[in-house]
Protein backbone atom coordinates (compact mmCIF):
# COMPACT_ATOMS: atom_id res chain seq x y z
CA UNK A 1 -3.93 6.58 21.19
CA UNK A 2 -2.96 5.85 17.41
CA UNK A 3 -5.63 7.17 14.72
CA UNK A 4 -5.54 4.62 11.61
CA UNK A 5 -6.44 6.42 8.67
CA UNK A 6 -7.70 3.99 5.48
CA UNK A 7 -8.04 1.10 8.09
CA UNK A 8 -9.87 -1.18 6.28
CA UNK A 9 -7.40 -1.42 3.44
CA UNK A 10 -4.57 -3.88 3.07
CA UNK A 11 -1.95 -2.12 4.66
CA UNK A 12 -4.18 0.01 7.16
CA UNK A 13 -5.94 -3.51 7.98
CA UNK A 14 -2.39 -5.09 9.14
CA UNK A 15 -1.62 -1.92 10.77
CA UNK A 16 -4.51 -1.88 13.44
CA UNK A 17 -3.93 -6.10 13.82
CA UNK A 18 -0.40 -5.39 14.83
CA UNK A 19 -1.02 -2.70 16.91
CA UNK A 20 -3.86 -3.74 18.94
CA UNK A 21 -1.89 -7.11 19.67
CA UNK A 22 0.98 -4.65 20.84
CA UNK A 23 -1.50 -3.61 23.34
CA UNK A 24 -2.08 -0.06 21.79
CA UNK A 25 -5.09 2.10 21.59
CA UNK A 26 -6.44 2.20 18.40
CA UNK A 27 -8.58 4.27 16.33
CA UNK A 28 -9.71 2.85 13.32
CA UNK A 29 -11.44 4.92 10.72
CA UNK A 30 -13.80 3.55 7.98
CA UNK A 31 -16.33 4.96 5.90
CA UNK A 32 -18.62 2.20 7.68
CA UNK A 33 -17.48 1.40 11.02
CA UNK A 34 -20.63 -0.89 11.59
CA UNK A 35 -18.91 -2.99 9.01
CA UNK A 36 -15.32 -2.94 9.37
CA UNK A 37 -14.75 -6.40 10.99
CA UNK A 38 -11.86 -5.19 12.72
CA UNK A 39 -9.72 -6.81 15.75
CA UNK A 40 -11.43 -6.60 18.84
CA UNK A 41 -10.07 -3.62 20.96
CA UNK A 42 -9.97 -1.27 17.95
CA UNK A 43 -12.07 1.66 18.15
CA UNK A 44 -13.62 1.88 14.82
CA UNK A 45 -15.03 5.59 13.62
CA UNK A 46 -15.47 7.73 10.67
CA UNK A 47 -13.26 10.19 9.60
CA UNK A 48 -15.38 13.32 9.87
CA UNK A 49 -16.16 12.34 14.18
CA UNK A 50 -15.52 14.95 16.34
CA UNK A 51 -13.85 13.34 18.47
CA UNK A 52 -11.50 11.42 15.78
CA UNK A 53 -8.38 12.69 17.43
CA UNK A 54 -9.38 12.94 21.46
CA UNK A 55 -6.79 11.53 23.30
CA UNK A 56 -4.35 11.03 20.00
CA UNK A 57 -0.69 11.32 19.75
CA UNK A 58 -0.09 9.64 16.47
CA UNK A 59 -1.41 9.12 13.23
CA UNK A 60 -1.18 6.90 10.43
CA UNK A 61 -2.23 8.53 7.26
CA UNK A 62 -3.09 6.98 3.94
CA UNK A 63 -4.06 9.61 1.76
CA UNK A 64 -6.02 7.98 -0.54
CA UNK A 65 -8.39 7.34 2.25
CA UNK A 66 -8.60 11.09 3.36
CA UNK A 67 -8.28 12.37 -0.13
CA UNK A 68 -9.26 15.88 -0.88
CA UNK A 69 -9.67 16.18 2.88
CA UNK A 70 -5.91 15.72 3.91
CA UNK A 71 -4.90 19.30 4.74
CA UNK A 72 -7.95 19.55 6.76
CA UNK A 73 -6.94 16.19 8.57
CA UNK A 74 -3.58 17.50 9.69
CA UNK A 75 -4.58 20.54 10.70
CA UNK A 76 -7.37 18.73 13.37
CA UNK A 77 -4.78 16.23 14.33
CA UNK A 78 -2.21 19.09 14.73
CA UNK A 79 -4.85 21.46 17.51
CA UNK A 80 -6.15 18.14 18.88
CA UNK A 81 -2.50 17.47 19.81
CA UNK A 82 -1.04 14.86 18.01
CA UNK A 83 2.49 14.84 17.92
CA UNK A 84 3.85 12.65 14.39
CA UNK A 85 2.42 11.36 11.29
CA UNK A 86 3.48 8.14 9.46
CA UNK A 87 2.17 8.92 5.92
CA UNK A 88 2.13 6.09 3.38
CA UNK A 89 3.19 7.93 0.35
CA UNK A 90 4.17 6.12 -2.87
CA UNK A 91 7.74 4.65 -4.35
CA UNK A 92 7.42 6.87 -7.38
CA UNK A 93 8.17 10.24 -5.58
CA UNK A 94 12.07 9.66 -6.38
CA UNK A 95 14.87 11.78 -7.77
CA UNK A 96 14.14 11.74 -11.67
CA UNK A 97 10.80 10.64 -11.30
CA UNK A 98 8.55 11.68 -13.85
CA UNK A 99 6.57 14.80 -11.61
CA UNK A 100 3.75 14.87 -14.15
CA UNK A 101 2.68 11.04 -13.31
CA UNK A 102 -0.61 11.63 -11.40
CA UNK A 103 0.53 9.32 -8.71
CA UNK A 104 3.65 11.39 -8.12
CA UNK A 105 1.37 14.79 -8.56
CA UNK A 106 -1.07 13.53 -6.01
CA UNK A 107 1.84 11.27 -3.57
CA UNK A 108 4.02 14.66 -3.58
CA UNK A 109 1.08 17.29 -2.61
CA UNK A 110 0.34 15.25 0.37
CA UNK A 111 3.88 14.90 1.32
CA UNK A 112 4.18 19.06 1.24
CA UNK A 113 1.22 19.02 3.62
CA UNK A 114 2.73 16.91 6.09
CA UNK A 115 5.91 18.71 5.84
CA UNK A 116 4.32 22.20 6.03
CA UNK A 117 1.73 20.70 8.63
CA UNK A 118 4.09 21.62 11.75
CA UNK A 119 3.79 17.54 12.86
CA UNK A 120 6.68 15.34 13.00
CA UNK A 121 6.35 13.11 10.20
CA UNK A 122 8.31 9.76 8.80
CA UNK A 123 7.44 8.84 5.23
CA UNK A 124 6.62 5.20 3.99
CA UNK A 125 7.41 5.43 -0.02
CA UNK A 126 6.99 1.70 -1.34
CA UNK A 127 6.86 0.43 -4.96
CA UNK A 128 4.93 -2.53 -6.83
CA UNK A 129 2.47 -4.02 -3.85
CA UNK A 130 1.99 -7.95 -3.87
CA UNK A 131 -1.61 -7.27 -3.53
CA UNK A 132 -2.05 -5.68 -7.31
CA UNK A 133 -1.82 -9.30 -8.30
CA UNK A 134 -5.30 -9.48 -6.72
CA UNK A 135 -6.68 -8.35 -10.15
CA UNK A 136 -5.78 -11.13 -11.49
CA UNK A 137 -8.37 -12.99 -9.25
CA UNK A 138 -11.55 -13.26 -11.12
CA UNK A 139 -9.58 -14.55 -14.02
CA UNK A 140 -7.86 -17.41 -12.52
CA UNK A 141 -11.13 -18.30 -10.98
CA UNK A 142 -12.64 -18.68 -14.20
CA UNK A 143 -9.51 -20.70 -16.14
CA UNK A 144 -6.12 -21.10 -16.33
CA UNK A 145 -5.62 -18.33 -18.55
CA UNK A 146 -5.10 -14.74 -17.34
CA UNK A 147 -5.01 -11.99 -19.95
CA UNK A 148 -3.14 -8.69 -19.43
CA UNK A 149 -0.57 -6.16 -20.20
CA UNK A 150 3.35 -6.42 -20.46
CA UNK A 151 4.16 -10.19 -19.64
CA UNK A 152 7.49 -9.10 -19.02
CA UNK A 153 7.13 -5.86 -16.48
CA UNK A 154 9.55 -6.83 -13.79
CA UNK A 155 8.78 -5.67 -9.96
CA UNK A 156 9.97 -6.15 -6.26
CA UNK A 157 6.71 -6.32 -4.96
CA UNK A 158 5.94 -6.13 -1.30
CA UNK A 159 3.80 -7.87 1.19
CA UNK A 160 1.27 -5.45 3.08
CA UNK A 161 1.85 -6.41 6.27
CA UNK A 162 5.66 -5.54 5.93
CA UNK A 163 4.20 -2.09 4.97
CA UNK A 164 2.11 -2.55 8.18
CA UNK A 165 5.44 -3.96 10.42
CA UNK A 166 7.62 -0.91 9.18
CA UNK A 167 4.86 1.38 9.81
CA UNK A 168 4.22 0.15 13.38
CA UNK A 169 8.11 0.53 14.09
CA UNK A 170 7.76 4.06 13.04
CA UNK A 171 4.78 4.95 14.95
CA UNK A 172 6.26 3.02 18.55
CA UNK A 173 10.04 3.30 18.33
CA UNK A 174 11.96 6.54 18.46
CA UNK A 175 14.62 7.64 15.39
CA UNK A 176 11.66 7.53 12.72
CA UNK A 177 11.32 11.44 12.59
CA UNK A 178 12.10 12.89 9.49
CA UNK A 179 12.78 9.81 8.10
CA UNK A 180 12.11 8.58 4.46
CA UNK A 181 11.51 4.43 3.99
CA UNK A 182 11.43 3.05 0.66
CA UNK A 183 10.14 -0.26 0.90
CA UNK A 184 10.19 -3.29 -1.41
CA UNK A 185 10.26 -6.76 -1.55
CA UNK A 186 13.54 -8.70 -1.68
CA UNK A 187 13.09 -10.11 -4.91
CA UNK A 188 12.60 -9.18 -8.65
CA UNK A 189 9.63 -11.19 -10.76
CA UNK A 190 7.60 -10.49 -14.04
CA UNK A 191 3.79 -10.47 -14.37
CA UNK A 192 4.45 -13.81 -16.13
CA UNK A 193 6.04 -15.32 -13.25
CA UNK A 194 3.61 -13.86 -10.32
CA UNK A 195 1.28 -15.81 -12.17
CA UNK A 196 3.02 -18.93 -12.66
CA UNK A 197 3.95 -18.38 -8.62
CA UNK A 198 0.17 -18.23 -7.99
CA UNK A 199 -0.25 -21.49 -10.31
CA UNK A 200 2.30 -22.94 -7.89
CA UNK A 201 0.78 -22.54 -4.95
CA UNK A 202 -2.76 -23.58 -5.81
CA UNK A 203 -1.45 -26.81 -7.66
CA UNK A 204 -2.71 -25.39 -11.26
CA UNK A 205 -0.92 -24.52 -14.14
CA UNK A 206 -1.16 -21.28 -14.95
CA UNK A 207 -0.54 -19.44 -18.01
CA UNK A 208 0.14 -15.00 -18.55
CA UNK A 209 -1.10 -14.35 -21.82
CA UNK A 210 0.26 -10.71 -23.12
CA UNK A 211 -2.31 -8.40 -24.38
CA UNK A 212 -2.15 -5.29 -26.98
CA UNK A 213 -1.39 -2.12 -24.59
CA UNK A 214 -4.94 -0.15 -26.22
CA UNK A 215 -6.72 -3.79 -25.31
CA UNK A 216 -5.06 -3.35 -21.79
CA UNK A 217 -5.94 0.00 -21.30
CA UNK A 218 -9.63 -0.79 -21.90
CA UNK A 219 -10.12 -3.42 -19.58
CA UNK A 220 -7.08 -2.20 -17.33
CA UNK A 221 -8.26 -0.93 -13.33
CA UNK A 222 -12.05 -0.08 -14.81
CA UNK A 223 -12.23 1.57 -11.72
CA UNK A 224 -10.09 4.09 -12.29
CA UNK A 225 -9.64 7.11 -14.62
CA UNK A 226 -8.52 6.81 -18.03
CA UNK A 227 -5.62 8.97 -17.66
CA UNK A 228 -4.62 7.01 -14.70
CA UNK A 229 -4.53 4.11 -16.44
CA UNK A 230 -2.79 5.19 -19.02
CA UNK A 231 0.13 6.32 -16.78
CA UNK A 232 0.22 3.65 -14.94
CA UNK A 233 0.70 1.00 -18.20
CA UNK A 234 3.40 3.72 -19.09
CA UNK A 235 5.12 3.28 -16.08
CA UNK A 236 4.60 -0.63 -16.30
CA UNK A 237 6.59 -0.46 -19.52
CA UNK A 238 9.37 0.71 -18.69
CA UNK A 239 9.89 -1.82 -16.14
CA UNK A 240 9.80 -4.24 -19.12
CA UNK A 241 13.70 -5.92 -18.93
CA UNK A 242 14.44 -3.65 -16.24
CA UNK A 243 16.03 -4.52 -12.86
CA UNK A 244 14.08 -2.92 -10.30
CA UNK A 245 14.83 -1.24 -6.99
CA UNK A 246 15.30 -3.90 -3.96
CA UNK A 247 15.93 -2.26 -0.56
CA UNK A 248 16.72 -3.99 2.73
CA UNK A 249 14.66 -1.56 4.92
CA UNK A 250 11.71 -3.84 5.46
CA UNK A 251 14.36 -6.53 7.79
CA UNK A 252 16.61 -3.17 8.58
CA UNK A 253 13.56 -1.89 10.78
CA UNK A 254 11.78 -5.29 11.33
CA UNK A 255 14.78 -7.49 12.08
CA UNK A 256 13.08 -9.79 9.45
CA UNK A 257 13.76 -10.04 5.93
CA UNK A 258 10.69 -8.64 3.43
CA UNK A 259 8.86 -11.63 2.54
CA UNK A 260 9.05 -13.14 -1.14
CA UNK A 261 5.95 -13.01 -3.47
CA UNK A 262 5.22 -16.74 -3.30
CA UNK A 263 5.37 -16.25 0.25
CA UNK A 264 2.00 -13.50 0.08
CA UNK A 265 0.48 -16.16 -2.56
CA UNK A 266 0.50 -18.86 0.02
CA UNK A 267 -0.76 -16.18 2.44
CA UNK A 268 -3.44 -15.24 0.28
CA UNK A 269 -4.17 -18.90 -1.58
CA UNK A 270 -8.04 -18.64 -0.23
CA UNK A 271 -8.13 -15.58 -2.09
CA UNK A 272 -7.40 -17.19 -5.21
CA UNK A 273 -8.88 -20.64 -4.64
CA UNK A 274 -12.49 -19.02 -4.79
């Protein structure tokens, strides 16, 4: 049995697809199992059951789905006897990182408690997901104009599900312990050329229109924190002219190579097309 921590999420969502067709047991967790609409065969639960971890020898932990609660996670999955942990932790824990970043702050605690848990572990640390383009949604619904921050911030963003295929290596094939993955995609882009990509694909013309960075910040993630915000359009600027980090782990693991952006955009055209 494989708990699936944050399985309704992008990556965790992949995960549980590709291991239920492997023919795994599967424990999905969800803050509303009634509604997570996951492949048939998956075992979907909450992450305070009693039972979460019956049976389990592996888990698959995203901490921004256990949060606050992570220590306490490990330590259940640890007596209930589960054996390793594949943690998706975050591309920006890295030597010469910048350790007061709030993602690195929060991304490095949760590393310690694996480590200091007593479970073998393998960490998952990609960078710049394909999927943060999916903010741009609403706005190419509504024209062909999408507003935003840093036209020129250059990435190697990644598709989820080759999160999800490298994570499903690590949990099923043996070498993974103690292991550290940075993932990325294979190929650098701007934010003005993901959208121009996403034009491509849904036959429009699309145009990235560079905003003020205090504009940005208002309207930026409303969802999350101020502070995080900020750091996060601080770390987007220095990407600006930069040539970012582009690993072959992804087909290293997978035997495939990492799939491009316009590649997810054609995978997630209905997405857009609304």
């Amino acid at each position: 049995m494989i708990v699936v921590t944050g399985a309704t999420g992008n990556v965790g969502r992949a995960l549980v697809g590709r291991l239920v067709a492997e023919g795994q047991s599967v424990r999905a967790v969800s803050r509303n199992p009634e509604r997570a609409a996951l492949p048939p065969g998956a075992e979907a639960t909450r992450l305070e059951s009693a039972g979460l971890f019956e049976g389990a020898s592996k888990l698959f932990l995203h901490v921004q789905a256990t949060g606050d609660r992570t220590r306490a996670v490990l330590d259940k999955a640890r007596a209930a006897g589960v054996r390793h942990v594949v943690m998706l932790s975050s591309g920006i824990i890295q030597e010469g990182a910048d350790e007061t970043h709030p993602i690195h702050i929060a991304h490095a605690r949760a590393e310690q408690l694996v480590r200091d848990s007593g479970l073998e572990w393998t960490f998952l640390r990609p960078n710049a997901f394909s999927t943060n383009a999916f903010q741009w949604a609403p706005q190419i619904s509504a024209g062909d104009t999408v507003h935003g921050p840093f036209a020129g911030a250059v990435t190697a963003p990644i598709h989820e599900d080759d999160i999800a295929a490298v994570a499903e290596r690590a949990l099923l094939d043996a070498g993974h312990d103690g292991a550290v993955h940075r993932l990325t995609g294979p190929e650098a882009t701007t934010n003005a050329g993901q959208i121009a990509t996403i034009g491509r694909v849904l036959g429009r013309d699309l145009t990235y229109v560079e905003v003020p960075v205090d504009e940005a910040e208002a309207a930026f993630f409303p969802h999350m924190p101020r502070q995080m915000v900020r750091a996060i359009l601080k770390s987007f600027a220095a990407t600006v002219g930069s040539e970012p980090e582009i690993t072959p782990t992804v087909e290293k693991i997978t035997g495939r190579p990492a799939r491009t952006f316009a590649q997810w955009a054609e995978d997630h055209r209905a997405d857009f097309a609304a």
